[in-house]
C-alpha atoms as a PDB file:
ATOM      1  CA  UNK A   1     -17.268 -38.935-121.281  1.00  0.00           C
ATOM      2  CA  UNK A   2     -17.183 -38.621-125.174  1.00  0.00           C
ATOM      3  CA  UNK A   3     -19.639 -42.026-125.219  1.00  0.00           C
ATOM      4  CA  UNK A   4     -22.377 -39.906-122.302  1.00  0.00           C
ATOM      5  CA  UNK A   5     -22.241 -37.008-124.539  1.00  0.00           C
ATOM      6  CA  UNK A   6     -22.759 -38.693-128.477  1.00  0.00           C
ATOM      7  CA  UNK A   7     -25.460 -40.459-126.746  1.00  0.00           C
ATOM      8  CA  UNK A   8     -27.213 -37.350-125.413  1.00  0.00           C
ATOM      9  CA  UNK A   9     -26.707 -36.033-128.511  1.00  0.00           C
ATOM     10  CA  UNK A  10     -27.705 -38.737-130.502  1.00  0.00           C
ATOM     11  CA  UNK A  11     -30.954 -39.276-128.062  1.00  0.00           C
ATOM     12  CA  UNK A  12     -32.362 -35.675-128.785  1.00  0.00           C
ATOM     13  CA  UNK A  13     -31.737 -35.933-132.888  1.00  0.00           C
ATOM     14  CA  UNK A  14     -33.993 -39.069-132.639  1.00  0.00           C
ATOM     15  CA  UNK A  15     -36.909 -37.137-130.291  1.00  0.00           C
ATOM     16  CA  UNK A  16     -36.325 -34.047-132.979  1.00  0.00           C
ATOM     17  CA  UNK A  17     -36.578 -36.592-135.839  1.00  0.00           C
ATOM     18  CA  UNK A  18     -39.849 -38.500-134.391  1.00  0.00           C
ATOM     19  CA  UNK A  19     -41.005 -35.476-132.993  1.00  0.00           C
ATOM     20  CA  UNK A  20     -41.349 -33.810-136.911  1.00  0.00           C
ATOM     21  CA  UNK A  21     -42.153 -37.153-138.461  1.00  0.00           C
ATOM     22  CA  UNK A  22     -45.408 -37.526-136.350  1.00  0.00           C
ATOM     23  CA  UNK A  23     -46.517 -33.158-135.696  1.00  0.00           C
ATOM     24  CA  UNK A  24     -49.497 -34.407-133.356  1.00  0.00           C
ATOM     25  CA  UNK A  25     -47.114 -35.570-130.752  1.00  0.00           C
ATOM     26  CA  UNK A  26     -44.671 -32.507-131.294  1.00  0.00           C
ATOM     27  CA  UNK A  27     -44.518 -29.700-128.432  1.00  0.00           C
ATOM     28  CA  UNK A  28     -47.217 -27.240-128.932  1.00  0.00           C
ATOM     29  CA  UNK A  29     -47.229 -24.351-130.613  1.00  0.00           C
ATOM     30  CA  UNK A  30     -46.759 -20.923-129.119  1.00  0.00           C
ATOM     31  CA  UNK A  31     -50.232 -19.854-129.402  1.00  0.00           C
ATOM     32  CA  UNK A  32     -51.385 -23.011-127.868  1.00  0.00           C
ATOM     33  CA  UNK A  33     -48.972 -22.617-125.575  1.00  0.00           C
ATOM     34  CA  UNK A  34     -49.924 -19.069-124.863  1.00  0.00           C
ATOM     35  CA  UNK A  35     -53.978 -20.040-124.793  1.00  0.00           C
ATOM     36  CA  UNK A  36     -53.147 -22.878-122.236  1.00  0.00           C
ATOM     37  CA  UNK A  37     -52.134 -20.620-119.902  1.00  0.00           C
ATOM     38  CA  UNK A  38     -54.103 -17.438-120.556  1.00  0.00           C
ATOM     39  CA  UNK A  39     -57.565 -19.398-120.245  1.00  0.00           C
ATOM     40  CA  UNK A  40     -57.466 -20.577-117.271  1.00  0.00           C
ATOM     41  CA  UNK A  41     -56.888 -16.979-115.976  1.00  0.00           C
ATOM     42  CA  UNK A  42     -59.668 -15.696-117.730  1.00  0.00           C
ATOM     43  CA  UNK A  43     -61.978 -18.106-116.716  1.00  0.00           C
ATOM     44  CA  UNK A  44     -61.271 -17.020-113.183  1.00  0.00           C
ATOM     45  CA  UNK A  45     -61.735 -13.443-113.836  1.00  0.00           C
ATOM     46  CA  UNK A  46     -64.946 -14.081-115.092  1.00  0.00           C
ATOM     47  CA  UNK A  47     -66.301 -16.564-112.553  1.00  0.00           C
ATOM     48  CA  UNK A  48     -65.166 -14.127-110.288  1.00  0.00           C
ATOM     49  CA  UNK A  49     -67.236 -11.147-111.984  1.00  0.00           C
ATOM     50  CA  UNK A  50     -70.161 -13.834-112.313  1.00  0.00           C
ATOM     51  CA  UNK A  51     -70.354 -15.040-108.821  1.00  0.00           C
ATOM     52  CA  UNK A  52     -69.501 -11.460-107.201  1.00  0.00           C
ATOM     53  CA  UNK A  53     -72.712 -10.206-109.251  1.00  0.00           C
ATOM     54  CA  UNK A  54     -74.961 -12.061-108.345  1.00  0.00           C
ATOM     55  CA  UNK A  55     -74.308 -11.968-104.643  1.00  0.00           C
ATOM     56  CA  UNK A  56     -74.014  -8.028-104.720  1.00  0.00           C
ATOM     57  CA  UNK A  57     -78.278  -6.734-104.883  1.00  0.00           C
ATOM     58  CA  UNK A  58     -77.029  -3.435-106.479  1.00  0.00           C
ATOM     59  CA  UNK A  59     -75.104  -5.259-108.952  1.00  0.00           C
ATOM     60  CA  UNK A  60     -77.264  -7.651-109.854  1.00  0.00           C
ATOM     61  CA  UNK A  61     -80.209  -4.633-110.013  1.00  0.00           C
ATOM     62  CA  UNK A  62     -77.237  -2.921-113.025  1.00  0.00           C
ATOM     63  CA  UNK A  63     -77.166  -6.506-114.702  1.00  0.00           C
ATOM     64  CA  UNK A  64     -81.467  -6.994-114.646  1.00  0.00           C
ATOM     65  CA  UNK A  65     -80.919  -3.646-116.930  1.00  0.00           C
ATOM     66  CA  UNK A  66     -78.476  -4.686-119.181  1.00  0.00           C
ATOM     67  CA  UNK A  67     -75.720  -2.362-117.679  1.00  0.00           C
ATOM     68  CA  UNK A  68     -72.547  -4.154-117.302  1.00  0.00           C
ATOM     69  CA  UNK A  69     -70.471  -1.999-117.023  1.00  0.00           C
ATOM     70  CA  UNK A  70     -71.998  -0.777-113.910  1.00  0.00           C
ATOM     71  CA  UNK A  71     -72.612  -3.645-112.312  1.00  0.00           C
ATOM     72  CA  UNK A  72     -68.927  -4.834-113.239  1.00  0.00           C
ATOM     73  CA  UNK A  73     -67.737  -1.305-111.616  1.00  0.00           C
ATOM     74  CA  UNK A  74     -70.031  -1.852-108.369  1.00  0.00           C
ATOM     75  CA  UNK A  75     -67.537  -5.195-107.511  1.00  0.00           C
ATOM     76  CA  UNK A  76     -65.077  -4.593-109.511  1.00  0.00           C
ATOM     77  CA  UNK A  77     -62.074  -4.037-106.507  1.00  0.00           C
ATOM     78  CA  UNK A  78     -63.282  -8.111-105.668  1.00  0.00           C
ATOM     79  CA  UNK A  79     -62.193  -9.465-108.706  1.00  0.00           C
ATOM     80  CA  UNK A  80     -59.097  -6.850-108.621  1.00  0.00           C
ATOM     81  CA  UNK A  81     -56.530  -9.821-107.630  1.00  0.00           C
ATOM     82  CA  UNK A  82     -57.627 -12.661-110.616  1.00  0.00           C
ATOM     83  CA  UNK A  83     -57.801  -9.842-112.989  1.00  0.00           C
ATOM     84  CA  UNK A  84     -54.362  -8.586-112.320  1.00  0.00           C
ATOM     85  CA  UNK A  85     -53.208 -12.089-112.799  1.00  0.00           C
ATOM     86  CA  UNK A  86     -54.703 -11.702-116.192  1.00  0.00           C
ATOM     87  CA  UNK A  87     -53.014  -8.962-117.161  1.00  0.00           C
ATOM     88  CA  UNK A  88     -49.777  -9.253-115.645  1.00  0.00           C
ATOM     89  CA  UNK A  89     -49.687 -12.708-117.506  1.00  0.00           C
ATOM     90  CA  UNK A  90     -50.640 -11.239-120.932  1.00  0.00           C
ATOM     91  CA  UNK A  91     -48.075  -8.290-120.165  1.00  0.00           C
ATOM     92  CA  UNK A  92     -45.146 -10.733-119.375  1.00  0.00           C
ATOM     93  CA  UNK A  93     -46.073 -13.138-122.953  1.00  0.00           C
ATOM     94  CA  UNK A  94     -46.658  -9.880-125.122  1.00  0.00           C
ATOM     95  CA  UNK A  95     -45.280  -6.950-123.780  1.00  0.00           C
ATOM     96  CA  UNK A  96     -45.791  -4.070-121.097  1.00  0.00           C
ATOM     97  CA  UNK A  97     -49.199  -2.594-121.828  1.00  0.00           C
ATOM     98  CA  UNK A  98     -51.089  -5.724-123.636  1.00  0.00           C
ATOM     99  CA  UNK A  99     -52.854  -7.453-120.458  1.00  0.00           C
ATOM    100  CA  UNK A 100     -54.377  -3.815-119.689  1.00  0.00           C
ATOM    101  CA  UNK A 101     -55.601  -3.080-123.562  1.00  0.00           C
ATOM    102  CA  UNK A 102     -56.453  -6.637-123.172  1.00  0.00           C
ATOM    103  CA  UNK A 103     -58.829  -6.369-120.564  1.00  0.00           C
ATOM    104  CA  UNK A 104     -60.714  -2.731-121.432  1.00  0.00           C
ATOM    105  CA  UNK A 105     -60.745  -3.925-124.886  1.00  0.00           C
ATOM    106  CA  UNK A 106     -61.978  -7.748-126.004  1.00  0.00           C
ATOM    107  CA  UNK A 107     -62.245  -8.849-122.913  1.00  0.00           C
ATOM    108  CA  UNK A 108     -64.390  -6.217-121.634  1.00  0.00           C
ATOM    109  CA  UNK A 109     -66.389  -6.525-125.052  1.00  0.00           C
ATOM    110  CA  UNK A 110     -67.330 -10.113-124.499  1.00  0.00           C
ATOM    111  CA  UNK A 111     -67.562 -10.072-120.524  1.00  0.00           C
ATOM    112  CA  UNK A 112     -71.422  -8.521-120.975  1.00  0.00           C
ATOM    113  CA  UNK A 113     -72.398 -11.725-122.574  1.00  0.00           C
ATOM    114  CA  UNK A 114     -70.849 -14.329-120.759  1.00  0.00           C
ATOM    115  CA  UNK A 115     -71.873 -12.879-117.946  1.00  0.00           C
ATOM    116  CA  UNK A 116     -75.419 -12.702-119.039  1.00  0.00           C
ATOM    117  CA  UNK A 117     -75.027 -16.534-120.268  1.00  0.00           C
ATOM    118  CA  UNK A 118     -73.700 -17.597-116.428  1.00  0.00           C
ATOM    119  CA  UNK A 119     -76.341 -15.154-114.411  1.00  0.00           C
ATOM    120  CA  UNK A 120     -79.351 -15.580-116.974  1.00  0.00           C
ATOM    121  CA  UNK A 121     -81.560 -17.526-114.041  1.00  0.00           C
ATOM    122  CA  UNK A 122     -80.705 -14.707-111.481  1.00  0.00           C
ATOM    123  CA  UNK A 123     -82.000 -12.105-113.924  1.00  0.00           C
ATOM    124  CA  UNK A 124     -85.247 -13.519-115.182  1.00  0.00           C
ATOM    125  CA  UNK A 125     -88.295 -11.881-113.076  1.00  0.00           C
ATOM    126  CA  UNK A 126     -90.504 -15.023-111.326  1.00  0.00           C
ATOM    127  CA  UNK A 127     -93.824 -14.274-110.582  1.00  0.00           C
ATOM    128  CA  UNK A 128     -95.036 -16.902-107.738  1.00  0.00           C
ATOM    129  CA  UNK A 129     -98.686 -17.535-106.679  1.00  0.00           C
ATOM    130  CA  UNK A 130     -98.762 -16.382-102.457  1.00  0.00           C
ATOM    131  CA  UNK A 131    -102.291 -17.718-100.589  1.00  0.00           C
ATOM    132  CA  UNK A 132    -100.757 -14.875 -97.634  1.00  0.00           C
ATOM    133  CA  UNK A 133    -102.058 -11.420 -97.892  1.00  0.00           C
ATOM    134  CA  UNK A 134     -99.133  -9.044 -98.323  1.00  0.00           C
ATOM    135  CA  UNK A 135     -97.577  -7.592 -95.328  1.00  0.00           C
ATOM    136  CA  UNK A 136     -98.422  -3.831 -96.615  1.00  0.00           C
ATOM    137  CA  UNK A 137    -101.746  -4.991 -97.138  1.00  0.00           C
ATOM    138  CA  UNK A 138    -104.838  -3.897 -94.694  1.00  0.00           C
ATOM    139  CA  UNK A 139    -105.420  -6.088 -91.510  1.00  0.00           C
ATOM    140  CA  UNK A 140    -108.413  -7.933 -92.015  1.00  0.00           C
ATOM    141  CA  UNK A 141    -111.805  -7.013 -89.460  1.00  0.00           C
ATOM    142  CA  UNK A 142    -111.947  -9.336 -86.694  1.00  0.00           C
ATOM    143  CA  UNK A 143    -115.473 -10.266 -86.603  1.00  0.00           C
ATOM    144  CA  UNK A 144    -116.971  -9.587 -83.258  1.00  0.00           C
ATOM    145  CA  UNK A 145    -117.874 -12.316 -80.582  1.00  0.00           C
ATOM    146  CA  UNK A 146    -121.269 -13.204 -80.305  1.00  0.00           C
ATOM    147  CA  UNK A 147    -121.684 -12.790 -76.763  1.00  0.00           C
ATOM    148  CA  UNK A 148    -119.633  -9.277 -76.300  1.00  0.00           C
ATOM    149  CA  UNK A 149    -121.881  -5.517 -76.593  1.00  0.00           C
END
């Protein structure tokens, strides 16, 4: 029993020795550690916000203006269950109150322009050339038959 336990011991003082004698293959850091697993959460948050947008026409009419905010608040209870995960992650790794100051604050801050990055060919106008007169248009004469009074 004393051999299994000096060689656990002595095992883990040579991973602690190798481990500071070469810091690129040490354990990562706690803000590395902390951006590994906020990021991905994030990113779903705002592929949520992105893809809700520009399937919602009201929305997507806020985001044409440049009013975010609004066209974040017309979807906003769609993207409620990725942007709770959000927050209650940054909560649980900084404390009770971060993941919501979190979210109204930088995140919110930023979310305008990634969101105009990701939707930028759903709000540019295109103007197409149409050989069909337009349905609101006048109905053309029929020209008369030759043979009828």
């Amino acid at each position: 029993m004393k051999a299994l336990l000096y060689g656990a011991i002595c095992t883990l003082a040579a991973m602690e020795l190798a481990a500071a004698a070469h810091p690129a293959v040490a354990a990562p850091s706690r803000a590395e550690h902390r951006r590994a697993l906020l990021a991905p959460l994030e990113q779903a948050a705002t592929d949520c916000f992105a893809e809700t947008i520009g399937n919602n026409p009201a929305a997507l009419a806020h985001a044409r203006a440049g009013r975010w905010y609004e066209a974040a608040g017309v979807i906003g209870f769609l993207c409620r269950p990725e942007v709770d995960a959000m927050t209650k992650a940054r909560d649980h790794l900084e404390g009770r109150g971060a993941g919501s100051r979190y979210f109204t604050g930088p995140y919110a801050r930023h979310l305008g322009q990634e969101l105009a990055r990701r939707l930028e060919p759903l709000l540019t106008t295109k103007a197409f050339a149409n050989a069909e007169p337009r349905a609101d248009s006048e109905a053309p004469a029929v020209p008369a038959a030759a043979g009828e009074p």
